[in-house]
PDB file of N, CA and C in Angstrom:
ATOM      1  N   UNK A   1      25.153  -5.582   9.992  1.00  0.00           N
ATOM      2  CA  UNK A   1      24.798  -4.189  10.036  1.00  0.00           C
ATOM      3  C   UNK A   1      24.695  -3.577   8.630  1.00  0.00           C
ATOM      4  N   UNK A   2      25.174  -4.251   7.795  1.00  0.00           N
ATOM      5  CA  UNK A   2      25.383  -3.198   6.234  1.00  0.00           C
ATOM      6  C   UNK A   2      24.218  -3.942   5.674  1.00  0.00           C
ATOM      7  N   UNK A   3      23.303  -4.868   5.976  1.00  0.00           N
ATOM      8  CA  UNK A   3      22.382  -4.656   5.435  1.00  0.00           C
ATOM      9  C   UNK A   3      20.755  -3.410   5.903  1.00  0.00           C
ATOM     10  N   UNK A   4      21.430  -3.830   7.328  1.00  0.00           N
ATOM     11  CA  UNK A   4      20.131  -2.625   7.687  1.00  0.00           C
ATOM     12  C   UNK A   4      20.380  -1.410   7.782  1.00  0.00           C
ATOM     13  N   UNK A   5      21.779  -1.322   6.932  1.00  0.00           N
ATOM     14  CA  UNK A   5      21.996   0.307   6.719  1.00  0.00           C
ATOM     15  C   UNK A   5      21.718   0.424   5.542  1.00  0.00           C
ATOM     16  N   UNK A   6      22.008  -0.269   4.145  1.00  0.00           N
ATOM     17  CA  UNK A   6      21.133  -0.493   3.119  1.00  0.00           C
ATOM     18  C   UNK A   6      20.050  -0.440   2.921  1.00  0.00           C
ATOM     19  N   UNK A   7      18.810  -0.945   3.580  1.00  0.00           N
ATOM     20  CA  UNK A   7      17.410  -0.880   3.907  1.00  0.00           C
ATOM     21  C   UNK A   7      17.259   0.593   4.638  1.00  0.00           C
ATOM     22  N   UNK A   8      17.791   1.133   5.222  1.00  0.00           N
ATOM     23  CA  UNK A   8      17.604   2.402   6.028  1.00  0.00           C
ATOM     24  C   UNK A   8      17.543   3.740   4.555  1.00  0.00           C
ATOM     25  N   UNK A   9      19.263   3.441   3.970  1.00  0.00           N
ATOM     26  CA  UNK A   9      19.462   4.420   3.408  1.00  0.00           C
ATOM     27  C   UNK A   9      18.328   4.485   1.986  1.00  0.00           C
ATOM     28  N   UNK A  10      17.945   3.468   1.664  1.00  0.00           N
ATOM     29  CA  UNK A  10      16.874   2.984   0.947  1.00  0.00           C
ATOM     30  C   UNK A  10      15.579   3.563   1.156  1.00  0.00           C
ATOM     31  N   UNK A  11      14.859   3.426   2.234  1.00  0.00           N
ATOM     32  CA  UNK A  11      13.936   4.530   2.556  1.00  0.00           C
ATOM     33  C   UNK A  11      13.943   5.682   2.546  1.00  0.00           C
ATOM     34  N   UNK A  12      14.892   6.147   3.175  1.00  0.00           N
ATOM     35  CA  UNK A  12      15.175   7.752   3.511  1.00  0.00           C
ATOM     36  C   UNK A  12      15.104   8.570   2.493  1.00  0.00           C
ATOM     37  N   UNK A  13      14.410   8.791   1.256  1.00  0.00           N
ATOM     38  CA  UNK A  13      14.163   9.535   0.059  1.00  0.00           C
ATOM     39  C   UNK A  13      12.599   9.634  -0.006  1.00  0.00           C
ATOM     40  N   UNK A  14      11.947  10.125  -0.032  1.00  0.00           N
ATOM     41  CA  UNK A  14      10.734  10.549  -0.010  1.00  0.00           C
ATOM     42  C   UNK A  14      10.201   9.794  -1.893  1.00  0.00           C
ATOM     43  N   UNK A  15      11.060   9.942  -2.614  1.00  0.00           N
ATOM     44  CA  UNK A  15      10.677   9.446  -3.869  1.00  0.00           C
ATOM     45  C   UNK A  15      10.695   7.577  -4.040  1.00  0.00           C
ATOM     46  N   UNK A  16      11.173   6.967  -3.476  1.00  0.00           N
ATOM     47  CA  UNK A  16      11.376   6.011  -2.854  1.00  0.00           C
ATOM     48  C   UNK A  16      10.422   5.242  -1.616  1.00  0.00           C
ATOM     49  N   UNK A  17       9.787   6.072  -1.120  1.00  0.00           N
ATOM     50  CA  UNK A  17       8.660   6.042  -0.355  1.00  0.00           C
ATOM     51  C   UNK A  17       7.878   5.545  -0.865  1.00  0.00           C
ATOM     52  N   UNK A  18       7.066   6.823  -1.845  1.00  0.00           N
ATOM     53  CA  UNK A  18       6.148   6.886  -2.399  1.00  0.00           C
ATOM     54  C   UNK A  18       6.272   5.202  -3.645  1.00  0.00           C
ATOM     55  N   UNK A  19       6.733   5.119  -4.383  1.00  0.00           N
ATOM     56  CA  UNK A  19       7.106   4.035  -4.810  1.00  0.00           C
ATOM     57  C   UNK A  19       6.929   2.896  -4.318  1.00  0.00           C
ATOM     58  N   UNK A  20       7.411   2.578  -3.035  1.00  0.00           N
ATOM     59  CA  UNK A  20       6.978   1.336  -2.367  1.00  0.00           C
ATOM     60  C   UNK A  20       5.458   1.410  -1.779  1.00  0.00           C
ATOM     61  N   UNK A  21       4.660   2.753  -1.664  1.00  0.00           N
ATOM     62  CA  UNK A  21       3.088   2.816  -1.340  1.00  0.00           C
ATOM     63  C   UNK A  21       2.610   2.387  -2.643  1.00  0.00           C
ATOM     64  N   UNK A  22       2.912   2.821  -3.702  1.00  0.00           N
ATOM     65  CA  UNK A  22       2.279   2.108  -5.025  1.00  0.00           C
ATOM     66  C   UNK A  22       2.865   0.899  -5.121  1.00  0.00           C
ATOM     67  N   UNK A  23       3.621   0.555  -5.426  1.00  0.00           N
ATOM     68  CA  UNK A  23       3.692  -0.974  -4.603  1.00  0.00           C
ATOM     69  C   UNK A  23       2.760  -1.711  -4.350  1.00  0.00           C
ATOM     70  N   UNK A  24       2.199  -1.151  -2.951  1.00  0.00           N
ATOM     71  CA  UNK A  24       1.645  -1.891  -2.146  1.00  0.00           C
ATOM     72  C   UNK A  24       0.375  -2.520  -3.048  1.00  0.00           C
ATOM     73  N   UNK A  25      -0.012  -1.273  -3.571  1.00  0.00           N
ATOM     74  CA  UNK A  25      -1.366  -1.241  -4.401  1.00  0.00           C
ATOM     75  C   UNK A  25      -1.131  -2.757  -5.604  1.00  0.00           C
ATOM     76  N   UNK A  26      -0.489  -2.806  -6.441  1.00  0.00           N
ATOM     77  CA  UNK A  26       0.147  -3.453  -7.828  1.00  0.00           C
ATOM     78  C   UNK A  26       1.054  -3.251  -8.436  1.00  0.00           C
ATOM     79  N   UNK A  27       1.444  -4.561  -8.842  1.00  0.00           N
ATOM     80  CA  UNK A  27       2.953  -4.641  -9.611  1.00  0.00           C
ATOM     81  C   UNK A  27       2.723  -3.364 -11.014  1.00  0.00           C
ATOM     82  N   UNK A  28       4.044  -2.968 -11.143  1.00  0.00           N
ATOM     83  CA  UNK A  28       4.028  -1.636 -12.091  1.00  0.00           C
ATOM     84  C   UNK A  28       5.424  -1.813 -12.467  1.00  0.00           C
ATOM     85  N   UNK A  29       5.079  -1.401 -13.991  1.00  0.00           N
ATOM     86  CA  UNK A  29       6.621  -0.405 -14.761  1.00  0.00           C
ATOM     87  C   UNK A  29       6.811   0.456 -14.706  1.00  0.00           C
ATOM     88  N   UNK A  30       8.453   0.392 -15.063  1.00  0.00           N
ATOM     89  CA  UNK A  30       8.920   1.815 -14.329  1.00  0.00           C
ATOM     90  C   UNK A  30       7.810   3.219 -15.539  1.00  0.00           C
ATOM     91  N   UNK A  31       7.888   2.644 -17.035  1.00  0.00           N
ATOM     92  CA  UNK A  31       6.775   3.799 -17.135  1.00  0.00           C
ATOM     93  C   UNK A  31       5.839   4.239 -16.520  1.00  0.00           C
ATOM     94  N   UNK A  32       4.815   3.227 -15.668  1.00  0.00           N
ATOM     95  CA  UNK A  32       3.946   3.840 -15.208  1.00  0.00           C
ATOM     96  C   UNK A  32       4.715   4.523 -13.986  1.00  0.00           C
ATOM     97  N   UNK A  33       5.395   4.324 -13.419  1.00  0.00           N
ATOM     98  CA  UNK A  33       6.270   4.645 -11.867  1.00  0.00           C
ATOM     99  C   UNK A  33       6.427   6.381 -12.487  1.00  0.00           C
ATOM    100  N   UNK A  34       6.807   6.405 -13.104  1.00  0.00           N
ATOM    101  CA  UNK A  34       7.860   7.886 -13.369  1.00  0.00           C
ATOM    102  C   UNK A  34       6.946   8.582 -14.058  1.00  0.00           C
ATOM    103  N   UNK A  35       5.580   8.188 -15.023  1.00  0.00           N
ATOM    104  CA  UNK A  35       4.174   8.909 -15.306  1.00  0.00           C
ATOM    105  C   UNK A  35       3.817   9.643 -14.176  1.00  0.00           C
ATOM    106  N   UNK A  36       3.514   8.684 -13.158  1.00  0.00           N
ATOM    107  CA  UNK A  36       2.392   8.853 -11.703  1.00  0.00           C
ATOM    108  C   UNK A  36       3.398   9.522 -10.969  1.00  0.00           C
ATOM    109  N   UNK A  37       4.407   9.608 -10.761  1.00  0.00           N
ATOM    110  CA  UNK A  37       5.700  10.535 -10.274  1.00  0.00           C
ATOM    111  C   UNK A  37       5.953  11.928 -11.129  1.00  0.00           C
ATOM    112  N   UNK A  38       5.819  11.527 -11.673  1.00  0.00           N
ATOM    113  CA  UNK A  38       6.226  12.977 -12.877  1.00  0.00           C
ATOM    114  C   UNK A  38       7.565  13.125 -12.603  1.00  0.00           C
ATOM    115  N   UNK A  39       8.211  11.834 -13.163  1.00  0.00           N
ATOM    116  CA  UNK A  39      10.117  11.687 -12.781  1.00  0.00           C
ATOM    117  C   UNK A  39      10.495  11.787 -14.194  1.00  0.00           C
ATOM    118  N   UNK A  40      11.634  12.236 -14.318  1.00  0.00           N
ATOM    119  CA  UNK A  40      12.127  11.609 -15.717  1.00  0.00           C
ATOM    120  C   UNK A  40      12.241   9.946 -15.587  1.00  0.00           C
ATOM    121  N   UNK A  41      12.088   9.046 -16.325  1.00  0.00           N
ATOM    122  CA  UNK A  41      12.331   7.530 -16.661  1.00  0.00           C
ATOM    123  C   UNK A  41      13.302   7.089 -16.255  1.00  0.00           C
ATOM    124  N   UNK A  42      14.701   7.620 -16.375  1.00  0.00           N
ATOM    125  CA  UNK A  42      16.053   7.396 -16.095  1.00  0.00           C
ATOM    126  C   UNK A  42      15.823   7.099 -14.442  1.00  0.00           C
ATOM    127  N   UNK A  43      15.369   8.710 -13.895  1.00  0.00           N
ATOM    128  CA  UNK A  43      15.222   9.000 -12.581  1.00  0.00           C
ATOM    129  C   UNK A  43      14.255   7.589 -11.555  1.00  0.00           C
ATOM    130  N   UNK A  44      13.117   6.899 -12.460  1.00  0.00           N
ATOM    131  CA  UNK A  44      12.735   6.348 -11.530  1.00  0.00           C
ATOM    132  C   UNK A  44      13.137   4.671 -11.818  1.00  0.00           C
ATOM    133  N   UNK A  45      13.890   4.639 -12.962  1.00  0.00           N
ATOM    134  CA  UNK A  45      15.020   3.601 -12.763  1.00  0.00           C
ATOM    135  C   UNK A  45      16.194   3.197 -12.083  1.00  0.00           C
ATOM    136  N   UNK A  46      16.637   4.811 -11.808  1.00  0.00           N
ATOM    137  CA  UNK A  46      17.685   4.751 -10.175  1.00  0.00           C
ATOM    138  C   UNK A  46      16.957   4.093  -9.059  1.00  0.00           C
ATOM    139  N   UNK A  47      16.157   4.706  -8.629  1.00  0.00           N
ATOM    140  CA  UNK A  47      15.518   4.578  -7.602  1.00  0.00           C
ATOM    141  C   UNK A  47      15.104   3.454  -7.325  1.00  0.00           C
ATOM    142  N   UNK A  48      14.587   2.777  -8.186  1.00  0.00           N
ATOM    143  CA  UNK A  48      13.951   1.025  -8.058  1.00  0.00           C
ATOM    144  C   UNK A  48      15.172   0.436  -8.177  1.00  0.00           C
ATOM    145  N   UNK A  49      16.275   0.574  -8.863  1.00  0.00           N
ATOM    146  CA  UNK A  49      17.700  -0.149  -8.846  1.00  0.00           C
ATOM    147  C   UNK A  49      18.246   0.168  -6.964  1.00  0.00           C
ATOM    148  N   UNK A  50      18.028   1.036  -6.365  1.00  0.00           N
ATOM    149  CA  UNK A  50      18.453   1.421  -5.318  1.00  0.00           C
ATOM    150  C   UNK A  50      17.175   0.308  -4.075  1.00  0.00           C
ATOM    151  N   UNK A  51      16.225   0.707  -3.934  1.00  0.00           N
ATOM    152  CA  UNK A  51      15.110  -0.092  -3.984  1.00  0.00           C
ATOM    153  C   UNK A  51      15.198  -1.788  -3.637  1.00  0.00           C
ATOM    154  N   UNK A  52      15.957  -2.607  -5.239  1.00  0.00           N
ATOM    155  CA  UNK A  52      16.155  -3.819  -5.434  1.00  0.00           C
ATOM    156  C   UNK A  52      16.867  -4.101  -4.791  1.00  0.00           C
ATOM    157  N   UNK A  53      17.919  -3.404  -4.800  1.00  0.00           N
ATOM    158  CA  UNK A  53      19.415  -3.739  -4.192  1.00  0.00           C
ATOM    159  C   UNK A  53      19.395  -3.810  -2.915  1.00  0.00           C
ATOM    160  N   UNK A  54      18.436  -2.748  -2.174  1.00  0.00           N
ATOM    161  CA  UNK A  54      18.254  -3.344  -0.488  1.00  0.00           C
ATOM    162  C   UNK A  54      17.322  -4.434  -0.389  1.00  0.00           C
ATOM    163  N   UNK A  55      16.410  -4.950  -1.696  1.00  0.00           N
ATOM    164  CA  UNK A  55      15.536  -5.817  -1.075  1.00  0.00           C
ATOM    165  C   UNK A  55      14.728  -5.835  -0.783  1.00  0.00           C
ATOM    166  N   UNK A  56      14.066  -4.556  -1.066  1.00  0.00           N
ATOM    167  CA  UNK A  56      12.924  -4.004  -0.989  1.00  0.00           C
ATOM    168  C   UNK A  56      12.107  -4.200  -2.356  1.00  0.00           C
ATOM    169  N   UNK A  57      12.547  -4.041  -3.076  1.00  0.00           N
ATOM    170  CA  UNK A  57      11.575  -4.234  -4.460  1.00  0.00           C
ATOM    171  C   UNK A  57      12.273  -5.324  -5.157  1.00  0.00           C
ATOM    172  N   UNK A  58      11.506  -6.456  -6.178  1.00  0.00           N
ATOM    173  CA  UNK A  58      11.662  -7.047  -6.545  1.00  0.00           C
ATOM    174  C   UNK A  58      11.396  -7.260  -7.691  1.00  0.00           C
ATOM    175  N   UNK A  59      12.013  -7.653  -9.465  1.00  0.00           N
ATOM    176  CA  UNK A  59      11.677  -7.288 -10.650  1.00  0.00           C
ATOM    177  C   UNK A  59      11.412  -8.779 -11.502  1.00  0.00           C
ATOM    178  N   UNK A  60      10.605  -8.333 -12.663  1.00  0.00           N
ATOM    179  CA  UNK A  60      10.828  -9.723 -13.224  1.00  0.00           C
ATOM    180  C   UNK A  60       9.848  -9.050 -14.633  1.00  0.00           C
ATOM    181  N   UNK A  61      10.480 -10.164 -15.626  1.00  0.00           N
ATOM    182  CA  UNK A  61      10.568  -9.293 -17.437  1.00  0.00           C
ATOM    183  C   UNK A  61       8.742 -10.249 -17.508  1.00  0.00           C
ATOM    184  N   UNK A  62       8.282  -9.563 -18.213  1.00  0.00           N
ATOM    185  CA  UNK A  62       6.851 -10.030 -18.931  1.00  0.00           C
ATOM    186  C   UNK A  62       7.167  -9.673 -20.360  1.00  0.00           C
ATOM    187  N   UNK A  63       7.176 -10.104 -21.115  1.00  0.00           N
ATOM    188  CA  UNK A  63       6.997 -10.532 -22.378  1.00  0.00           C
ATOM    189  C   UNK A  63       8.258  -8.958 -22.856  1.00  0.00           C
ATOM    190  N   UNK A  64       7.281  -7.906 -23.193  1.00  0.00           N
ATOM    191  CA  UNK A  64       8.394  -6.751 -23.354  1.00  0.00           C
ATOM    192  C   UNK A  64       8.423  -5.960 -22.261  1.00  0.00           C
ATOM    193  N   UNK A  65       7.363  -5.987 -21.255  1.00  0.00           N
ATOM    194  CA  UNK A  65       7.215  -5.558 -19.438  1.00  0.00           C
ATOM    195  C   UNK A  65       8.584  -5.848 -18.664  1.00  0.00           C
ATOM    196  N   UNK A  66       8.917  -5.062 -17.833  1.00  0.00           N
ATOM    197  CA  UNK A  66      10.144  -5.400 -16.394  1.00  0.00           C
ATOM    198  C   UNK A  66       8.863  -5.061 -15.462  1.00  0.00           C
ATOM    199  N   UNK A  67       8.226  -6.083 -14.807  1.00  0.00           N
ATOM    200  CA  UNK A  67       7.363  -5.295 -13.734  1.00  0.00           C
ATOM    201  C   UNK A  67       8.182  -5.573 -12.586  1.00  0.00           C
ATOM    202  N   UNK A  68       7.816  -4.353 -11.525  1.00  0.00           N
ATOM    203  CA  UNK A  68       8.161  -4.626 -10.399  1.00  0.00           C
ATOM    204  C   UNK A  68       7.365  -4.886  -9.382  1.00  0.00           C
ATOM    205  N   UNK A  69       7.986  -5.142  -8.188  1.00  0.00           N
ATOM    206  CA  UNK A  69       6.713  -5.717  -7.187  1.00  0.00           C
ATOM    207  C   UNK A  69       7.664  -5.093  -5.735  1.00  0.00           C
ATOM    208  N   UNK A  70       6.418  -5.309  -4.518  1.00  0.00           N
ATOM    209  CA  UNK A  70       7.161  -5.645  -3.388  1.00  0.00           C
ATOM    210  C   UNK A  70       7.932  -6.719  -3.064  1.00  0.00           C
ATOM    211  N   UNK A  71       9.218  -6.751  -2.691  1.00  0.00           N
ATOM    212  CA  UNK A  71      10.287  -8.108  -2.508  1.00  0.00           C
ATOM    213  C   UNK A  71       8.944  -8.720  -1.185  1.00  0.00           C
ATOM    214  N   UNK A  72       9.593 -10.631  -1.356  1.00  0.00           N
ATOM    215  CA  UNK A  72       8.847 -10.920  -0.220  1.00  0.00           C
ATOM    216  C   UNK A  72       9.190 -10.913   1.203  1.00  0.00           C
ATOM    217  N   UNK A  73      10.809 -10.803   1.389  1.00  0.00           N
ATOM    218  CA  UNK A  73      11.166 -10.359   2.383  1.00  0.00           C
ATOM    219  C   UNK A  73      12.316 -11.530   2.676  1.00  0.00           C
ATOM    220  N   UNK A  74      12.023 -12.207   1.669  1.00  0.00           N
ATOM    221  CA  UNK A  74      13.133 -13.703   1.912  1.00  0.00           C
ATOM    222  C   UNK A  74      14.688 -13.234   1.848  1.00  0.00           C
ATOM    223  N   UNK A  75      14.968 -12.346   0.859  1.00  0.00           N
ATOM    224  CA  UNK A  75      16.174 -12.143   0.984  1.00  0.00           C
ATOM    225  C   UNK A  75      16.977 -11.301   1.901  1.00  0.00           C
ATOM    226  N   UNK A  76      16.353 -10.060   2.728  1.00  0.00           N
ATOM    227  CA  UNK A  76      17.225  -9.411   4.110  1.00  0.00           C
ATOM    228  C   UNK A  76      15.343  -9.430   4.795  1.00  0.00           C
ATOM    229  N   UNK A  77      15.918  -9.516   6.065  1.00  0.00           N
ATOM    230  CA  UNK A  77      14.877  -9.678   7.255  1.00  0.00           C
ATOM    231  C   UNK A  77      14.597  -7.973   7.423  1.00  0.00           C
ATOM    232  N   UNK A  78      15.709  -7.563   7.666  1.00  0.00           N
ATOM    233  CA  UNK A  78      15.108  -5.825   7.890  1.00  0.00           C
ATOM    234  C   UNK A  78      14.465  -5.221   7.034  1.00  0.00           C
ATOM    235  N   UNK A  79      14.459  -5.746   5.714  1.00  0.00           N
ATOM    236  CA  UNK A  79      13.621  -5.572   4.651  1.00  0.00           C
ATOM    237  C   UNK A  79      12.146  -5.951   4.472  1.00  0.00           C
ATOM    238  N   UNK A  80      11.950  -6.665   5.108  1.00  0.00           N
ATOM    239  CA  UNK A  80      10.926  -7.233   5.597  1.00  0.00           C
ATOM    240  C   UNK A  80      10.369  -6.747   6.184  1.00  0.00           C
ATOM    241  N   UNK A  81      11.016  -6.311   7.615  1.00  0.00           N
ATOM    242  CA  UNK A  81      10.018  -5.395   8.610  1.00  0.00           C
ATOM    243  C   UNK A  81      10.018  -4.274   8.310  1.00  0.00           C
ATOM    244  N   UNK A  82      10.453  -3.671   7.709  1.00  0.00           N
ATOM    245  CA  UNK A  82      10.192  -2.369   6.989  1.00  0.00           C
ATOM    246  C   UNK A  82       9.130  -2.689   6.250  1.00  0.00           C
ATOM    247  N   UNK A  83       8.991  -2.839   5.429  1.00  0.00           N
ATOM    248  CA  UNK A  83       7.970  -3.504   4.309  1.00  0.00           C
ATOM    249  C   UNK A  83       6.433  -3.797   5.050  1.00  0.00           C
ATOM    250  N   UNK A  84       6.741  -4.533   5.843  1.00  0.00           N
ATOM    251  CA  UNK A  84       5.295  -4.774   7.041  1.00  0.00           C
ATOM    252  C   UNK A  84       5.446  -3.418   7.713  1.00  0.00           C
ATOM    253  N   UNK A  85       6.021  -2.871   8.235  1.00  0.00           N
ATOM    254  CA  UNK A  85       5.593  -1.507   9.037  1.00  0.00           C
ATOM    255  C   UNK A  85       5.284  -0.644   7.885  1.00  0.00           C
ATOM    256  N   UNK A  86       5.466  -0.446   6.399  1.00  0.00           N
ATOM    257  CA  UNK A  86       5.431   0.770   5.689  1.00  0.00           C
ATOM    258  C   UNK A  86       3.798   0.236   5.668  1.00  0.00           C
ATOM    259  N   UNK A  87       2.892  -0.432   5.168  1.00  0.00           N
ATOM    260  CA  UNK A  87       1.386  -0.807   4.998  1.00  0.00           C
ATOM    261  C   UNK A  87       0.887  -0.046   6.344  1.00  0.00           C
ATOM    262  N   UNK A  88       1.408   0.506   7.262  1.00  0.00           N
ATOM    263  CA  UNK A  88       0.426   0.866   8.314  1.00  0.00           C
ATOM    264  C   UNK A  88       0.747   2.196   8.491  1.00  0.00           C
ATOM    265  N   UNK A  89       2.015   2.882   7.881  1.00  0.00           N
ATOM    266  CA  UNK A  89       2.391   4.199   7.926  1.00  0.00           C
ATOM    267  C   UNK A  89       1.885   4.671   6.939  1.00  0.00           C
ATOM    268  N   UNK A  90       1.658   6.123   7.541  1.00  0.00           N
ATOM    269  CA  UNK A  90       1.236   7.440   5.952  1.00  0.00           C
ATOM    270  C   UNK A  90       0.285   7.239   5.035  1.00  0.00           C
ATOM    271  N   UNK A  91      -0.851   5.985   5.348  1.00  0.00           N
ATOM    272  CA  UNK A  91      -1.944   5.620   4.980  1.00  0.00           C
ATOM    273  C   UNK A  91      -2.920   7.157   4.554  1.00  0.00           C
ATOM    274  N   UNK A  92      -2.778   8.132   5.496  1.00  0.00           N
ATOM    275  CA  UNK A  92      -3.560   9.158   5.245  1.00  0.00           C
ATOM    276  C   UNK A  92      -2.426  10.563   4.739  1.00  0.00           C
ATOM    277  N   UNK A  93      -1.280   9.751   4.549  1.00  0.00           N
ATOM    278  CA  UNK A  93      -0.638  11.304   4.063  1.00  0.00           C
ATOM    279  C   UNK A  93      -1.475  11.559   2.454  1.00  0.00           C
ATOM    280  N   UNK A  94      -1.381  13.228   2.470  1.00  0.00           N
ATOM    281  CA  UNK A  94      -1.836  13.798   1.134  1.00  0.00           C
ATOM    282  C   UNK A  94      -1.589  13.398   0.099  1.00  0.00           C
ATOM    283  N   UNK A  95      -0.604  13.413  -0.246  1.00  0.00           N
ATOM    284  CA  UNK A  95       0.290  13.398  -1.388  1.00  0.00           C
ATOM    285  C   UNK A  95      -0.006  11.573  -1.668  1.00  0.00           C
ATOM    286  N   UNK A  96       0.398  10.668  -0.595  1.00  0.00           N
ATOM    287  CA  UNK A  96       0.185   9.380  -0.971  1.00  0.00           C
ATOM    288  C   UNK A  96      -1.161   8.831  -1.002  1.00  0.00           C
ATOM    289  N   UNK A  97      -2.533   9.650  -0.719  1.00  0.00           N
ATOM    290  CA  UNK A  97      -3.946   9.511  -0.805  1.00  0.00           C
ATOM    291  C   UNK A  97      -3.944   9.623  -2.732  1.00  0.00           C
ATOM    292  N   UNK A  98      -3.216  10.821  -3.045  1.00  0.00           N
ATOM    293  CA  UNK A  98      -3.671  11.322  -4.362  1.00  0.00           C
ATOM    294  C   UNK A  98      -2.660  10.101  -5.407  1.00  0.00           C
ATOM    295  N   UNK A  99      -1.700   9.788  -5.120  1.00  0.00           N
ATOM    296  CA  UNK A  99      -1.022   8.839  -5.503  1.00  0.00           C
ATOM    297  C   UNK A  99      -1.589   7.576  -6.145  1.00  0.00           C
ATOM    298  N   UNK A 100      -2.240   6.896  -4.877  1.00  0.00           N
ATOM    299  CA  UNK A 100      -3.452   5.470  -5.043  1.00  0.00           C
ATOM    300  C   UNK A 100      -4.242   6.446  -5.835  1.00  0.00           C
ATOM    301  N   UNK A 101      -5.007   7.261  -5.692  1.00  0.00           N
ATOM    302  CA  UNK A 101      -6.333   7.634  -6.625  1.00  0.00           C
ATOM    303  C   UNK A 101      -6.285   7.450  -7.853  1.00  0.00           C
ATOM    304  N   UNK A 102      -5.003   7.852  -8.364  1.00  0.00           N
ATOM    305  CA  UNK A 102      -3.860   8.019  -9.762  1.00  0.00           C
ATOM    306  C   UNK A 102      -3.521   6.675 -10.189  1.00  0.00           C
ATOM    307  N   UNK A 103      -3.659   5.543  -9.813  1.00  0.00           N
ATOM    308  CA  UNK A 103      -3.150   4.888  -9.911  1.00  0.00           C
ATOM    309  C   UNK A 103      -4.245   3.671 -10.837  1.00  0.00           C
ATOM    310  N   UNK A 104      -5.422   3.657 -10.788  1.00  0.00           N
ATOM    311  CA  UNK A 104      -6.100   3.350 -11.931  1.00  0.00           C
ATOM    312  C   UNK A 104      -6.213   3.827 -13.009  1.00  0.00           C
ATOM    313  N   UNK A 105      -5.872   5.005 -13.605  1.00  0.00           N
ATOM    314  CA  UNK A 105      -5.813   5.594 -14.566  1.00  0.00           C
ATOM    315  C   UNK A 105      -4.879   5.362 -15.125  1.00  0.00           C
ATOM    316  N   UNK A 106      -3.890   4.814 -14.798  1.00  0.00           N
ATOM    317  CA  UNK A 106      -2.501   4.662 -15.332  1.00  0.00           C
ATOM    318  C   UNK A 106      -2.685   3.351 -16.240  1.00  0.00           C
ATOM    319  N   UNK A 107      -2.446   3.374 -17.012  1.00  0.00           N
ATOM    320  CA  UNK A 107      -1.841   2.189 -17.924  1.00  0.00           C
ATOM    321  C   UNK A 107      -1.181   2.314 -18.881  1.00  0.00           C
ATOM    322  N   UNK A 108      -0.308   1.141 -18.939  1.00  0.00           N
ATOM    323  CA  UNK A 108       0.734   1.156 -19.280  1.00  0.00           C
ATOM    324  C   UNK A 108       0.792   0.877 -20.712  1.00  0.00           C
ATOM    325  N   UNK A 109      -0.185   0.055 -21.221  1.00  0.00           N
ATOM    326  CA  UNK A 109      -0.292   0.316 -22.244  1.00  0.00           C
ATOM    327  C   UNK A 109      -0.756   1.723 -23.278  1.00  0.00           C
ATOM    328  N   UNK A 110      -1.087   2.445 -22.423  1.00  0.00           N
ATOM    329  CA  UNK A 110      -1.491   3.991 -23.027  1.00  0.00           C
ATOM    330  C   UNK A 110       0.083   4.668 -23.177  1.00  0.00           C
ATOM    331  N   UNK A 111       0.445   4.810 -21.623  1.00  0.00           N
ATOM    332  CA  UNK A 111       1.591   5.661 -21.733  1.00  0.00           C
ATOM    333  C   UNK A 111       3.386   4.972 -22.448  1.00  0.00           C
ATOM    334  N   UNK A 112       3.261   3.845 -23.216  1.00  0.00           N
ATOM    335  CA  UNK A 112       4.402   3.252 -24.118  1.00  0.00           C
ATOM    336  C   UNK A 112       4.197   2.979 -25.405  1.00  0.00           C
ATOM    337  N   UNK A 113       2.151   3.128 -25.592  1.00  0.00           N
ATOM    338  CA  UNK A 113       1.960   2.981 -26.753  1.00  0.00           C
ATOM    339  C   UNK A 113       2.708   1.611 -27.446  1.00  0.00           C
ATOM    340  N   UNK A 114       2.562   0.575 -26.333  1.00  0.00           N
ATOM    341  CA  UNK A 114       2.933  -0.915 -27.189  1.00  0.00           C
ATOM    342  C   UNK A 114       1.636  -1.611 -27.210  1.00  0.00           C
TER     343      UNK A 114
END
């Protein structure tokens, strides 16, 4: 049970949401995450640490990059089906339409200036 209360409490943030819909799209740093959010940096480093920890997102270093990704689901199962049910939810919400639109413009090399 404490993992699919982990995965539960994990979703239940609207900022956290949105995050795993970009996701869906391509692997991203947290700069670009907290740009396209308009988070402070700190802020959308909680969140993906919260994120990882249920199993839901998954990280890995590129050269001076931490990109993150969608987890594949190997490590908790409820994580998983969450993950497969989020691709078919809120496809047409507002806010996550304008999100994807935003999301080519972003690069990461612009906004770290490396």
């Amino acid at each position: 049970m404490k993992e699919l209360i982990k995965v539960m409490k994990a979703a239940s943030e609207p900022i956290r949401i949105k995050i795993l819909k970009m996701l869906e799209q391509r692997v991203m740093c947290v700069c670009e995450i907290h740009t396209v959010l308009g988070i402070a940096q700190s802020t959308a480093s909680k969140h993906l640490k919260i994120l990882e920890d249920a199993g839901l997102v998954t990280s890995y270093k590129d050269g001076l990059w931490v990109n993150f990704m969608l987890a594949d689901g190997r490590q908790n199962p409820y994580a998983s089906n969450l993950l497969g049910n989020l691709k078919h939810w809120i496809n047409e919400d507002s806010e996550v339409i304008d999100l994807i639109k935003n999301l080519p413009n972003t690069q990461r090399e612009l906004i770290c200036k490396r």
